[in-house]
Protein backbone atom coordinates (compact mmCIF):
# COMPACT_ATOMS: atom_id res chain seq x y z
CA UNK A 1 0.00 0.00 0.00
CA UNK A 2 2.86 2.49 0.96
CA UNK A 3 4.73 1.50 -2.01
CA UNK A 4 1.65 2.67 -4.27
CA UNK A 5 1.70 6.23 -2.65
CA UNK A 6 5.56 5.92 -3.22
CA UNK A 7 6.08 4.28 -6.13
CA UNK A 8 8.87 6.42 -7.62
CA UNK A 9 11.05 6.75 -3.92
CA UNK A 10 10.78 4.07 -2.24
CA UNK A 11 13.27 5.32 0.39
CA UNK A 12 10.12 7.45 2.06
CA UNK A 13 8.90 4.04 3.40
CA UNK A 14 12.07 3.73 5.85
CA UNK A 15 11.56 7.32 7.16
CA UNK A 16 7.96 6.93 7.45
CA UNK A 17 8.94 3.24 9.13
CA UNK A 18 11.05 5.45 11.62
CA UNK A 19 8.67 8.21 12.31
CA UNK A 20 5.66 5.18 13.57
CA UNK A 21 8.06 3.43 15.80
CA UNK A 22 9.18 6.77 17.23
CA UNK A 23 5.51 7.46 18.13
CA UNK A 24 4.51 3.84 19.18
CA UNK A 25 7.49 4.38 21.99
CA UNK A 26 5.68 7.88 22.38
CA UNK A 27 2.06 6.63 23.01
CA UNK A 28 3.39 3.33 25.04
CA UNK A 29 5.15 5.88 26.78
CA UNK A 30 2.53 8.52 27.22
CA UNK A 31 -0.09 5.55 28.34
CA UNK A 32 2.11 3.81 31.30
CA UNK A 33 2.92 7.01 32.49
CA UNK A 34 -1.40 7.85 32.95
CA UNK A 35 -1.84 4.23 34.16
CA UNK A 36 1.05 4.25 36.63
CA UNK A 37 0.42 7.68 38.30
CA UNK A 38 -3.19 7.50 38.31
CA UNK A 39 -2.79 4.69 40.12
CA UNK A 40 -0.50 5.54 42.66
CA UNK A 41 -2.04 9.01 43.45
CA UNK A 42 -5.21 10.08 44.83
CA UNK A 43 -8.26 11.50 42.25
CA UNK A 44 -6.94 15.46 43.49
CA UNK A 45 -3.34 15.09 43.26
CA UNK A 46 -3.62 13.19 40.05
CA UNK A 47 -6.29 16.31 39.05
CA UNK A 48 -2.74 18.70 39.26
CA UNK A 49 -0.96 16.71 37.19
CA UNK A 50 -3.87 16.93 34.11
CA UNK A 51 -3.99 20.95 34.50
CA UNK A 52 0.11 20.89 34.94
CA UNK A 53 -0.05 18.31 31.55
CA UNK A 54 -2.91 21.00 30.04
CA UNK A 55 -0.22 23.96 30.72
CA UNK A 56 2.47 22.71 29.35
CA UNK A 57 0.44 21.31 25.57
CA UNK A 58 -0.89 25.03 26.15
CA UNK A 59 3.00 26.34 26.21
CA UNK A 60 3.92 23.76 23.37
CA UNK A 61 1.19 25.12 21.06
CA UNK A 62 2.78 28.47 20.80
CA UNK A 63 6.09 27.11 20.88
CA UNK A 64 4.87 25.03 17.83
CA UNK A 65 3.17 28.05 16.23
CA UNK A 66 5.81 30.45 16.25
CA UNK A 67 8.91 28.45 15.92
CA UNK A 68 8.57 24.81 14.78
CA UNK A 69 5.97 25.11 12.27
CA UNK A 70 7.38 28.02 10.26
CA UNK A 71 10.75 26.53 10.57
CA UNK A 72 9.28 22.98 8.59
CA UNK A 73 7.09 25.11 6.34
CA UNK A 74 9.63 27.33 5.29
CA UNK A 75 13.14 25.36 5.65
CA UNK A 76 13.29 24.39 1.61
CA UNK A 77 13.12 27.73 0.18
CA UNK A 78 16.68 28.03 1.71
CA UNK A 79 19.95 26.86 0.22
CA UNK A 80 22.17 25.08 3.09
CA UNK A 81 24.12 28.18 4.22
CA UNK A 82 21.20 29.79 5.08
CA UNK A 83 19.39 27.03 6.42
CA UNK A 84 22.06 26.82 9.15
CA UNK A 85 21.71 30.10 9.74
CA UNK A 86 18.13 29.59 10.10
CA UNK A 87 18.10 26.65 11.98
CA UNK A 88 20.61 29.19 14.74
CA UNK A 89 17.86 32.07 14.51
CA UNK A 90 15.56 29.57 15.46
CA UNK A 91 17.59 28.75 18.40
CA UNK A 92 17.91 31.68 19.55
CA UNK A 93 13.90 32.65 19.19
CA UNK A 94 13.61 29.34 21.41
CA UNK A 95 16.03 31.05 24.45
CA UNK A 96 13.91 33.83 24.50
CA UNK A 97 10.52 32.01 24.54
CA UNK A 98 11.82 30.27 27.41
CA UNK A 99 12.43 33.48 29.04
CA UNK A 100 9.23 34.48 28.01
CA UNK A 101 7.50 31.22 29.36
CA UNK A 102 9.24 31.92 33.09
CA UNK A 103 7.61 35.31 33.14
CA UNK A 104 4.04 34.39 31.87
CA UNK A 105 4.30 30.94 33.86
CA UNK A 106 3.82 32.70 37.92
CA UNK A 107 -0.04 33.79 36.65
CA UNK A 108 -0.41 29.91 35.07
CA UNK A 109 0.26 28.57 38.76
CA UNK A 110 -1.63 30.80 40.57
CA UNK A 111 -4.79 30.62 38.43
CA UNK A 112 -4.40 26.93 38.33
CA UNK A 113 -3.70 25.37 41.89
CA UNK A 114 -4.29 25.81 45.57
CA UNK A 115 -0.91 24.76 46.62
CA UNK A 116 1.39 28.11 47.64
CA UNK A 117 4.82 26.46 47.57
CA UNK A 118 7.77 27.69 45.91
CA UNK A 119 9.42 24.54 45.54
CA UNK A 120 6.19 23.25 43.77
CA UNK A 121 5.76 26.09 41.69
CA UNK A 122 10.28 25.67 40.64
CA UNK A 123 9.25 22.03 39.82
CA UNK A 124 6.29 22.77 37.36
CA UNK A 125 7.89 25.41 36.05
CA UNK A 126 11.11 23.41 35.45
CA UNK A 127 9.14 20.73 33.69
CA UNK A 128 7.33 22.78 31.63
CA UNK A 129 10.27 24.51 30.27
CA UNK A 130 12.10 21.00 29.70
CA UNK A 131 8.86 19.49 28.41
CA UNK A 132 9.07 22.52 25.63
CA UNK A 133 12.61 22.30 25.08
CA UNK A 134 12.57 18.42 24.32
CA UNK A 135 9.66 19.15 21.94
CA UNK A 136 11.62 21.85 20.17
CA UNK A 137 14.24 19.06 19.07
CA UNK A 138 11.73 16.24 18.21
CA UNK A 139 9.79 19.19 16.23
CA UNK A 140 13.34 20.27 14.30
CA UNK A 141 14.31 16.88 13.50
CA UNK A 142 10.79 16.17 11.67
CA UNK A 143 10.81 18.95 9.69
CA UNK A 144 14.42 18.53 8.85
CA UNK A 145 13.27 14.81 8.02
CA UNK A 146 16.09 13.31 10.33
CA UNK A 147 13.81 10.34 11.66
CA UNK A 148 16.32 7.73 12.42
CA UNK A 149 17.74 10.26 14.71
CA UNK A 150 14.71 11.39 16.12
CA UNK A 151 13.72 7.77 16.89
CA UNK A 152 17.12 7.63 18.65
CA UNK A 153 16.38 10.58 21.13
CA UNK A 154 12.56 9.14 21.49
CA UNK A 155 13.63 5.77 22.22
CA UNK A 156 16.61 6.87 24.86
CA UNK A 157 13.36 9.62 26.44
CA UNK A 158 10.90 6.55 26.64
CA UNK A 159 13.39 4.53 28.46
CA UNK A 160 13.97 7.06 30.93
CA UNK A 161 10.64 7.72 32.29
CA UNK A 162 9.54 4.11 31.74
CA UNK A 163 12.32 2.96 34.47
CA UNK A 164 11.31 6.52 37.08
CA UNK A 165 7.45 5.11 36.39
CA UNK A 166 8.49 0.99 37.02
CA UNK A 167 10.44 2.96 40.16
CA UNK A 168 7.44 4.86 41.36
CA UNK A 169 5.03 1.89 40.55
CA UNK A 170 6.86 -1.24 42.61
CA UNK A 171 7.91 1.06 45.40
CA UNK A 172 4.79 2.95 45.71
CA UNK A 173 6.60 6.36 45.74
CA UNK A 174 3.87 8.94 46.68
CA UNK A 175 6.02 12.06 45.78
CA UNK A 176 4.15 13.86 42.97
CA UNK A 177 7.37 15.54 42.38
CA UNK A 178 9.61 12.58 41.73
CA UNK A 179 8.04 11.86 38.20
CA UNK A 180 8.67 15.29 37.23
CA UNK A 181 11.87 15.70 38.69
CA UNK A 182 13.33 12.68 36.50
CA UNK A 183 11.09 13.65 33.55
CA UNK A 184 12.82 16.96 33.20
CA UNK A 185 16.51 15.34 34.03
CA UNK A 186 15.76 13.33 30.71
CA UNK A 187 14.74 16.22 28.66
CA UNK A 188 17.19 18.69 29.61
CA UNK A 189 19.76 15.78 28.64
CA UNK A 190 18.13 15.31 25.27
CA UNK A 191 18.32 19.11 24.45
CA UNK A 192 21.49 19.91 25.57
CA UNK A 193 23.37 16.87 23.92
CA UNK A 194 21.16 17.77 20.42
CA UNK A 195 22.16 21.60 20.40
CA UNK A 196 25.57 20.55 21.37
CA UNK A 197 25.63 18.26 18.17
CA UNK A 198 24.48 20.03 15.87
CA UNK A 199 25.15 24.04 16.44
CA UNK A 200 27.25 25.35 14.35
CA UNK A 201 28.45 28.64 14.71
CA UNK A 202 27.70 31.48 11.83
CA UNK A 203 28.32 35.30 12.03
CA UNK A 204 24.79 36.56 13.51
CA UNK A 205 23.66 39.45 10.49
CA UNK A 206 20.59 41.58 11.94
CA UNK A 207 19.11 42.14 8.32
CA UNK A 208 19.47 38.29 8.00
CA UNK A 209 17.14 37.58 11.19
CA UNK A 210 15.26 40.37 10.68
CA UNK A 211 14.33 38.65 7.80
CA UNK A 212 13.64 34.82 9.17
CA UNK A 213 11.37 36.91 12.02
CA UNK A 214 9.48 37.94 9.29
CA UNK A 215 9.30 34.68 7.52
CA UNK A 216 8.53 33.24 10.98
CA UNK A 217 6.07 35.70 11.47
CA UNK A 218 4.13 35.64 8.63
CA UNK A 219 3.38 32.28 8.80
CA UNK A 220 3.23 31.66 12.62
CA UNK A 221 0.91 34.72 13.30
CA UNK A 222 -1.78 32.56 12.12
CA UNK A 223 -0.57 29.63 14.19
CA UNK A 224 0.00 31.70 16.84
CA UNK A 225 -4.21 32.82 17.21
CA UNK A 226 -5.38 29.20 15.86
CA UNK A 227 -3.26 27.81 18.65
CA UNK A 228 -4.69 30.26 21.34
CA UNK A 229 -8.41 29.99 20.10
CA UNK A 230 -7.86 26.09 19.99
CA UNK A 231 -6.76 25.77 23.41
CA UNK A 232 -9.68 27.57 24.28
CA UNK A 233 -12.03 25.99 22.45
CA UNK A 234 -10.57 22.34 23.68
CA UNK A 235 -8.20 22.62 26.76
CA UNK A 236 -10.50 24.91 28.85
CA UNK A 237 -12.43 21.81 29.63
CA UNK A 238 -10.40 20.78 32.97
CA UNK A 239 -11.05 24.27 34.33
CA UNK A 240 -14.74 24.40 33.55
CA UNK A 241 -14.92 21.27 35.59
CA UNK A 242 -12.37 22.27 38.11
CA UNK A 243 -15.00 25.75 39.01
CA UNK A 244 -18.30 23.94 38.05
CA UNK A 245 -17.82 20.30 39.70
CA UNK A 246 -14.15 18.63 41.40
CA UNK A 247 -11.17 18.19 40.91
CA UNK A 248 -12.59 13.84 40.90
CA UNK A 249 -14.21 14.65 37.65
CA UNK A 250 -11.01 16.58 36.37
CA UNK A 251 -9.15 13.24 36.90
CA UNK A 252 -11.82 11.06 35.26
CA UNK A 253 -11.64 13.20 32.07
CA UNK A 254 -7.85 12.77 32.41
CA UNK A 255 -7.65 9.21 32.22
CA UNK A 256 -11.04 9.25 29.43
CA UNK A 257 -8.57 11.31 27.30
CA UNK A 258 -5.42 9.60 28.08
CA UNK A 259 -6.95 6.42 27.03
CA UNK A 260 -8.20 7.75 23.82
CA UNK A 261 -5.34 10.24 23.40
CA UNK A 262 -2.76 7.19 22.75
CA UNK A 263 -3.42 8.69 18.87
CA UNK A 264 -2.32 12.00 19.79
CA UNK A 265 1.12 11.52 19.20
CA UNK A 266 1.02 9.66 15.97
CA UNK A 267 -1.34 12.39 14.39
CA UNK A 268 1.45 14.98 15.54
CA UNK A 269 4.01 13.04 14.24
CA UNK A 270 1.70 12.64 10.99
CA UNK A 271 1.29 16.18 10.41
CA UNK A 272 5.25 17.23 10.72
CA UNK A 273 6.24 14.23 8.10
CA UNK A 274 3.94 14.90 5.78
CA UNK A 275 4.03 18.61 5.91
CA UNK A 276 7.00 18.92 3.99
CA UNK A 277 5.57 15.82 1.89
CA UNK A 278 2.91 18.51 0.88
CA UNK A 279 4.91 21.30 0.95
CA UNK A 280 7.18 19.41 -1.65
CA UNK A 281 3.72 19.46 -3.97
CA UNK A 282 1.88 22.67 -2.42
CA UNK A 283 2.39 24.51 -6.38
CA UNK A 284 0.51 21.21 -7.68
CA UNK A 285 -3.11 21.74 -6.45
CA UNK A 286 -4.33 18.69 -8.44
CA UNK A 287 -1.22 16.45 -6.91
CA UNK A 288 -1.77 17.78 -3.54
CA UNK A 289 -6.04 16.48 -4.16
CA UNK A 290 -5.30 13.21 -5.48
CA UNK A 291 -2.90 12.85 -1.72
CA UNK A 292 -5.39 14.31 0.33
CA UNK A 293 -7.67 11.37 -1.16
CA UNK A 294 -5.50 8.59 -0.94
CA UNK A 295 -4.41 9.05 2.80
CA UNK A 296 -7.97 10.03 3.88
CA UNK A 297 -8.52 6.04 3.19
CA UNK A 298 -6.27 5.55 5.97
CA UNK A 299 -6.91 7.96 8.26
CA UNK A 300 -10.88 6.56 7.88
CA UNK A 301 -9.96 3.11 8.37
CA UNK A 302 -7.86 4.35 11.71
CA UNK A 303 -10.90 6.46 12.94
CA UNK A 304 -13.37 3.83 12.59
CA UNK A 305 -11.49 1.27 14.27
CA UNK A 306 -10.72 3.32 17.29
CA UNK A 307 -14.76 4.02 17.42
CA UNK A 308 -14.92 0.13 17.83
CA UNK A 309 -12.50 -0.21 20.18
CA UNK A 310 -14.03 2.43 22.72
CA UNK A 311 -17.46 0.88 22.05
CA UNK A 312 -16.49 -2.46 22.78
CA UNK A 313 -13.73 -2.47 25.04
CA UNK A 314 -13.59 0.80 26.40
CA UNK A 315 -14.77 0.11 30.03
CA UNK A 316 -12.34 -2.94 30.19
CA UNK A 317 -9.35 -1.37 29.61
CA UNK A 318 -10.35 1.37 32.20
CA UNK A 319 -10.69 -0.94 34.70
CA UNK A 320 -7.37 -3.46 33.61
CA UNK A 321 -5.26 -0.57 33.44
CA UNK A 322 -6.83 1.93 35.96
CA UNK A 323 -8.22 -0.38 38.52
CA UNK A 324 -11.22 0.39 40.64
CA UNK A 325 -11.10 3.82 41.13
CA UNK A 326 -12.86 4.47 37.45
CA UNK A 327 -15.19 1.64 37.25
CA UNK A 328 -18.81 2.27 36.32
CA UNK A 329 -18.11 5.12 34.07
CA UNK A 330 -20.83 3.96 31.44
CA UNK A 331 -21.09 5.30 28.28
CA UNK A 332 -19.00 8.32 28.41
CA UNK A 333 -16.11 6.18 27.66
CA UNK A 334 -17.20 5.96 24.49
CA UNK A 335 -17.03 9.62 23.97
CA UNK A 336 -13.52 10.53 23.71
CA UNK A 337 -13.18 7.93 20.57
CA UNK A 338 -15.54 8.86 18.75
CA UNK A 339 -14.02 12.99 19.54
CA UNK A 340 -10.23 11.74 18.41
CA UNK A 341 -11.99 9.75 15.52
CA UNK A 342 -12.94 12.85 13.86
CA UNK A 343 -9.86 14.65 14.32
CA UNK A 344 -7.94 11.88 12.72
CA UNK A 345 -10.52 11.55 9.66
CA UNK A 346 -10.27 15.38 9.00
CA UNK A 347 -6.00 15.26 9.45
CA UNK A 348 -5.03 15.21 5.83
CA UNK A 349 -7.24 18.23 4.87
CA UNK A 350 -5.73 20.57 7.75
CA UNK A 351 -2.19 19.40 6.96
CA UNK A 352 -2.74 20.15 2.95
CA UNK A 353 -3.88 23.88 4.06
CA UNK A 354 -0.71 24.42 6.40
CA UNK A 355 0.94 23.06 3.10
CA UNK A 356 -0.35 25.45 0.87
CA UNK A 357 0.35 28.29 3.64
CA UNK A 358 -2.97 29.03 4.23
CA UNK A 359 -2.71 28.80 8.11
CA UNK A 360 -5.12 31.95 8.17
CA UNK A 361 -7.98 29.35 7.65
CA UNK A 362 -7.72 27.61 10.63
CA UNK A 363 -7.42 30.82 12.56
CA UNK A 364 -10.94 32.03 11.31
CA UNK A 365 -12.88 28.98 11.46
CA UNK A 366 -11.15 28.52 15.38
CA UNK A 367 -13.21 32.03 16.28
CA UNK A 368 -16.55 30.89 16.02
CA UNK A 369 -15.54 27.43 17.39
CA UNK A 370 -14.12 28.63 20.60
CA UNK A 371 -16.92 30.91 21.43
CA UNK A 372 -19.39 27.86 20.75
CA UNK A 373 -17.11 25.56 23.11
CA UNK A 374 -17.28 28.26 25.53
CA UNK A 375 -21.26 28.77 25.11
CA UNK A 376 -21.73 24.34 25.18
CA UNK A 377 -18.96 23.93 27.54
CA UNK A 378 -20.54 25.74 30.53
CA UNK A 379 -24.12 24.70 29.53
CA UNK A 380 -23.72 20.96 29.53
CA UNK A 381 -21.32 20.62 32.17
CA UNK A 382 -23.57 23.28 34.20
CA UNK A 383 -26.30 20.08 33.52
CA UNK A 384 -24.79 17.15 32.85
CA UNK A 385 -21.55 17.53 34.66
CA UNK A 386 -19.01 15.35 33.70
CA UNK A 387 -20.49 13.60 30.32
CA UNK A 388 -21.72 17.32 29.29
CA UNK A 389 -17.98 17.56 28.46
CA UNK A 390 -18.14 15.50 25.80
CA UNK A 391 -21.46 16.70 24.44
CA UNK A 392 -19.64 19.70 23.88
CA UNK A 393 -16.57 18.58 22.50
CA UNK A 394 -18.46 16.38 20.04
CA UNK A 395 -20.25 18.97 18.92
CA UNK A 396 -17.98 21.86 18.49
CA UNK A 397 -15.65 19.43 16.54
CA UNK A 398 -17.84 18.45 14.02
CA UNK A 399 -18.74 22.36 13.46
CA UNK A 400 -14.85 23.19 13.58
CA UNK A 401 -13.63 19.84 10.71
CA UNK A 402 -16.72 20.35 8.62
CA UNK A 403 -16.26 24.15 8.27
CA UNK A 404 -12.79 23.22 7.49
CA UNK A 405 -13.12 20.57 4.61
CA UNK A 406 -15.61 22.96 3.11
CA UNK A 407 -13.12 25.60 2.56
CA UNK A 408 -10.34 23.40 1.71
CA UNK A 409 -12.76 22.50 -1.34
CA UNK A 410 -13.51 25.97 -2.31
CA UNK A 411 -10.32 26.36 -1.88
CA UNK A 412 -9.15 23.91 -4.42
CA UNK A 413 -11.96 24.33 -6.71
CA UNK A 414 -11.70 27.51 -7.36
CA UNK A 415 -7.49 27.11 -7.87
CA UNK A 416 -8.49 24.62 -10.67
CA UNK A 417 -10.74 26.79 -12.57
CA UNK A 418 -8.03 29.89 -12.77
């Protein structure tokens, strides 16, 4: 099948090979490390460590948006000297959004937990900013298309918090700040032996950054609001419950969305290989339809099985993997499928739109969806508590992909016809 999307380069199926084992170690990863803490801690310390987890996606968004992104979209209209003075600029725009997270982060923890400690508040903190930093490499390395050693760096990061979780699990450590102590150890390590690797020092030129800003800019503004409105529109769920209901129900819907969220990390790693895939093709509008087509065949076939699986088995692997704590949820563990189900259908048309550099799409459509998760979010959970959650999300999704693919269309069609 791969070779018949590949027919002429048959060396894609290695790197693609290398990207899905990088991301099975990722979701294994991501999974053990839900089962084993929400196991060993209680429903409200567990509840901090799912806003902590929503921060630090939150941070990563506009790390993504303003960095990462541009830097894949844009990295082949260079020739090599200038893409290693790119790739520096880029560096250097990542110190100083890590300065920028440590001075935004203090109004983060206050707004977020009860706890008034400032060694709590240096360990979150910490993480986050490791968390970003390790996510900054992975992110370079896809768009660079370096997969083998990406799947290095993922493999060595897996191992690392696999053995602090097998630690934490068989010796029933209760210290909520042992994970993330070891968690950032292995990040920071990651980071620092990557930009020790691979910088290379070039004369710094104002006009020349000046000019990579812009690039940067004109892309990632887009990112930048889409990221901000999507966050709103889907991460500002734990807080509605965390002012409307507990902090019990915020740890449900973490382990509901870990469960399901084992996709997350192969639909991000998805979107940065085949963004420069489309990016390759973005001048061919016909080419870039006939892809779209072909890998929406897969991404169906993913969706629908995933619907299955939470149908069928859903409650069961709850309870093997959670243990009693989460029993009896009913059919709200359904939900979350069918909610990453429809993100992973729609992924091929919002990747071909970043291809073609119309980011500015997603930013408009993201308005009308985060005022309408707002709107649903506070009504249903207001009434249905928990489950109204997913009511919400369910519906503001299907508004959000549909409004999408129907502009994606025009937006072809009317390319065609010129």
């Amino acid at each position: 099948m791969l070779k018949r999307f590949y027919p002429k380069n048959n060396s894609e199926i290695p790197k693609l090979f290398s990207v899905v084992l990088d991301q099975a170690f990722m979701s294994i990863t991501t999974f053990i490390t839900t089962i084993v803490l929400a196991r060993t801690y209680e429903k409200t310390a567990y509840a901090d460590l799912v806003l902590l987890f929503s921060i630090t996606i939150f941070i990563l968004g506009f790390q993504s948006a303003i960095i990462s992104k541009p830097y894949a979209i844009n990295l082949n209209d260079f020739e090599e000297r200038a893409q290693t003075s790119y790739f520096n600029f880029n560096l250097i725009l990542k110190g100083l959004f890590t300065l920028g997270t440590v001075i935004v982060f203090p109004l983060l923890y206050f707004l977020s937990f009860e706890e008034r400690s400032g060694k709590v508040f240096l360990l979150f903190l910490t993480y986050v900013i490791a968390h970003s930093s390790y996510f900054f490499v992975r992110e370079t390395l896809l768009g660079q298309r370096k997969t083998r050693q990406n799947l290095m760096y993922g493999v060595f990061c897996s191992f690392g918090i696999i053995t602090s979780l097998a630690f934490i699990f068989f010796f029933k450590v209760k210290d909520l700040g042992f994970f993330l102590r070891i968690a950032s150890v292995v990040y920071i390590m990651i980071t620092t032996i990557y930009v020790f690797n691979n910088y290379k020092k070039t004369s710094i030129k104002v006009k020349e950054h000046k000019k990579f800003w812009r690039l940067n800019w004109g892309v990632g503004k887009w990112l930048l609001g889409s990221n901000f409105l999507f966050h709103v529109s889907t991460n500002i769920y734990p807080w509605l419950l965390l002012y409307i209901t507990t902090k019990d129900d915020i740890a449900i819907f973490g382990v509901l969305m870990s469960v399901a969220g084992l996709v997350n990390p192969i639909l991000t790693a998805f979107g940065s290989y085949f963004l420069p895939i489309f990016v390759g093709i973005n001048k061919n509008f016909e080419k870039i339809k006939s892809t779209v087509k072909k890998w929406s065949l897969v991404f169906g076939a993913i969706a629908i099985v995933l619907i299955a699986l939470g149908y069928f088995f859903g409650q069961k692997i709850i309870v093997l993997f959670f243990g009693g704590k989460y029993t009896d949820l009913g059919l709200v563990v359904v939900y979350p499928f069918v909610y990453q189900a429809i993100n992973i259908f729609f992924q091929p048309y919002k990747i071909a739109l970043n291809a073609i550099k119309r980011t500015d799409v997603n930013f408009w459509i993201l308005i009308p969806r985060s005022i309408v998760a707002l709107i649903l979010g506070y009504f249903f959970i207001s009434r249905f508590g928990l489950v109204g959650v997913f009511y919400s999300m369910i519906i503001e999704n299907i508004m959000y992909q549909i409004l999408n693919y129907v502009i994606y269309r025009g937006i072809i069609i009317k390319t065609q016809s010129q």
